[in-house]
Protein backbone atom coordinates (compact mmCIF):
# COMPACT_ATOMS: atom_id res chain seq x y z
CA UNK A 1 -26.91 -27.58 26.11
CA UNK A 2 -24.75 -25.27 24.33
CA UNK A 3 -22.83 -22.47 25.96
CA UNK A 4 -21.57 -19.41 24.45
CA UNK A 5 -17.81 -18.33 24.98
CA UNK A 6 -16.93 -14.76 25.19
CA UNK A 7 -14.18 -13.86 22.48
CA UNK A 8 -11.17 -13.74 23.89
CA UNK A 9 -8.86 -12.45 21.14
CA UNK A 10 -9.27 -9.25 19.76
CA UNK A 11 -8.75 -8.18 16.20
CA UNK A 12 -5.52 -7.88 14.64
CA UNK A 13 -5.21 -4.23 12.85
CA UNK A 14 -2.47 -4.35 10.17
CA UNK A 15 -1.21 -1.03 8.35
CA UNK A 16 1.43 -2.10 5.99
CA UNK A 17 3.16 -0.75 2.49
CA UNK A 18 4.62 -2.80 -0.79
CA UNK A 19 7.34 -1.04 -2.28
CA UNK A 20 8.00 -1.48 -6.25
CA UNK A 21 4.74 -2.89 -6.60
CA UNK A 22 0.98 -1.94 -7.80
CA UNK A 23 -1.69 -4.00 -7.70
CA UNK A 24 -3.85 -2.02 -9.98
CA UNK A 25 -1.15 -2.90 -12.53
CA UNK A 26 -1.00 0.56 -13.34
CA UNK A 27 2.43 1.56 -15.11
CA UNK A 28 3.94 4.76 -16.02
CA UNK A 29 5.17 4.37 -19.51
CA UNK A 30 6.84 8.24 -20.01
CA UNK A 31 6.79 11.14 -18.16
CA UNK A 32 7.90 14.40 -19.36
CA UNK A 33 9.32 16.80 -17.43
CA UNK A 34 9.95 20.64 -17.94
CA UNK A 35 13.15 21.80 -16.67
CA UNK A 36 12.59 24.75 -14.95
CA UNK A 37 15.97 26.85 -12.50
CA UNK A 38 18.17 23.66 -13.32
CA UNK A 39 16.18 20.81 -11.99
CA UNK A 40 17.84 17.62 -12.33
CA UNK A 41 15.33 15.00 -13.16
CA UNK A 42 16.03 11.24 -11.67
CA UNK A 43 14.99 8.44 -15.07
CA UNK A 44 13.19 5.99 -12.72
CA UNK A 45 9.68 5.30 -10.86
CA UNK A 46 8.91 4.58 -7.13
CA UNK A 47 6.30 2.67 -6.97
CA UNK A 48 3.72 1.89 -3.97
CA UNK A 49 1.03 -0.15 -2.78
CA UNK A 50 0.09 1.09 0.50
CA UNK A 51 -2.65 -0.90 2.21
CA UNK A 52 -6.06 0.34 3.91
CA UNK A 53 -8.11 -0.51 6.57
CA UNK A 54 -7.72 -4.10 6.75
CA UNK A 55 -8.92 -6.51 10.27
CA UNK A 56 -8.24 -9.63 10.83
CA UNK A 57 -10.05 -12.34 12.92
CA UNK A 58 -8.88 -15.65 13.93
C-alpha cells in the first residue's frame, strides 16, 4: 500500500529584473533625437529584462 503525502511546501513566486541585458537580443543601433527647449540628450542605452510570472516547485 501506497499512501499519499499532502504537499507541504508551497510554491516559490519570484519577481526579479536583469539590468544591461535583453534576452530577445534586441539592440538599439541609433536613435535620433529632436532637440526641442534645450534638452540635453544622454549617448547611452538602459537596458532591461524584467521577468514575468514565473513559479517554482521543488
Amino acid at each position: 500500500m501506497t499512501h499519499k503525502k499532502a504537499w507541504s511546501r508551497p510554491p516559490i513566486s519570484m519577481d526579479f529584473q536583469v539590468l544591461m541585458f535583453t534576452s530577445s537580443g534586441l539592440l538599439v543601433r541609433f536613435l535620433k533625437v529632436f532637440e526641442k527647449s534645450n534638452y540635453n540628450a544622454v549617448k547611452w542605452v538602459r537596458y532591461m529584462t524584467k521577468a514575468g510570472n514565473y513559479q517554482i516547485r521543488f
